[in-house]
Protein backbone atom coordinates (compact mmCIF):
# COMPACT_ATOMS: atom_id res chain seq x y z
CA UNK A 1 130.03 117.32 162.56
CA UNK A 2 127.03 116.07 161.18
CA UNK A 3 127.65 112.70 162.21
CA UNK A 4 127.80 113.24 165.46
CA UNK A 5 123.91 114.99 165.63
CA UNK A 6 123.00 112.27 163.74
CA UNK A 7 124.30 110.02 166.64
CA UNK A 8 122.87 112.19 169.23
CA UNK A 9 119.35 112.33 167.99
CA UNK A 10 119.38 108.78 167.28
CA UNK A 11 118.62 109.31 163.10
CA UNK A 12 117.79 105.94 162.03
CA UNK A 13 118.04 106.34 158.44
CA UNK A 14 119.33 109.39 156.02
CA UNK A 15 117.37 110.11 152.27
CA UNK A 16 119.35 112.04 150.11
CA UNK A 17 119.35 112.40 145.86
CA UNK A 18 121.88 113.62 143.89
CA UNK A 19 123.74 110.85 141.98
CA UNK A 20 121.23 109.88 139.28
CA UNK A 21 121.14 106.18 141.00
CA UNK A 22 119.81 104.11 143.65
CA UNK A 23 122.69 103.50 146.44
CA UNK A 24 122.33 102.60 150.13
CA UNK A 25 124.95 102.38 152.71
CA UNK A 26 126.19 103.33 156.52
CA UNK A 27 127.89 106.60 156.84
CA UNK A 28 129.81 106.46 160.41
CA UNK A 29 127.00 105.00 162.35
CA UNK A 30 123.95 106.33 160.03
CA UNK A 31 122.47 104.29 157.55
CA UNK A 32 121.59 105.96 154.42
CA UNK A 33 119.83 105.47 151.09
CA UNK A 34 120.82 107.97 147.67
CA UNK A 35 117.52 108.29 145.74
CA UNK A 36 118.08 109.79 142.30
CA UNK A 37 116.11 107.98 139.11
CA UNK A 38 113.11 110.04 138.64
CA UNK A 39 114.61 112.03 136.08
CA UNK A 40 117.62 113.33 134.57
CA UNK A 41 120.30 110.81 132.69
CA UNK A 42 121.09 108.12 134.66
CA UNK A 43 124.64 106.62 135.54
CA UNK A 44 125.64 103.22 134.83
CA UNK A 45 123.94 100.63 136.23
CA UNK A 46 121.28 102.97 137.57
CA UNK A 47 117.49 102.14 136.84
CA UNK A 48 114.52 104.96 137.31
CA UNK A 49 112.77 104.54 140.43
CA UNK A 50 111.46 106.16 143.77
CA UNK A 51 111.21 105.27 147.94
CA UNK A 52 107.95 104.20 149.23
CA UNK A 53 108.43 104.87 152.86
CA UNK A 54 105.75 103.18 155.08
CA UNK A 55 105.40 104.50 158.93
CA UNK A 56 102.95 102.27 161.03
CA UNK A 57 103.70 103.27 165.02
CA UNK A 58 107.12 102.39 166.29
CA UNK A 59 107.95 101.09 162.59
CA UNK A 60 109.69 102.23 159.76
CA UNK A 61 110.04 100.34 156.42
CA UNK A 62 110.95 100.87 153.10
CA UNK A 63 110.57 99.39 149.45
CA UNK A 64 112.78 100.79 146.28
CA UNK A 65 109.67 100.79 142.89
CA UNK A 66 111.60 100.34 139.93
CA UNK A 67 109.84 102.62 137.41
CA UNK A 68 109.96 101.06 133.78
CA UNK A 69 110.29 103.63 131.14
């Protein structure tokens, strides 16, 4: 269900947290990126870090700051 608003209101790009790791990924049609090393444990593999979104006019881009301990 969610997919499909997604679709209709043309999301270009999901943010969610929740899995103590950087991921990114295309779910359906909606590219996404899982944001979750600024804290607790992480899992395997997993490094702390955080987004830095940048919005200048019609564009959108992204950058993934690895944090070092």
């Amino acid at each position: 269900m969610l997919n499909k608003l997604f679709e209709r209101y043309n999301v270009t790009k999901l943010f969610c947290s929740h899995i103590h790791a950087y991921y990114h990924g295309i779910w359906h049609k909606t590219p996404y990126i899982i944001s979750g090393g600024a804290g607790a444990p992480l899992k395997d593999g997993g490094f702390f870090h955080y987004i830095k979104v940048t919005v200048e006019n019609e564009n959108i881009s992204y950058q993934v700051i690895k944090i070092t301990p």
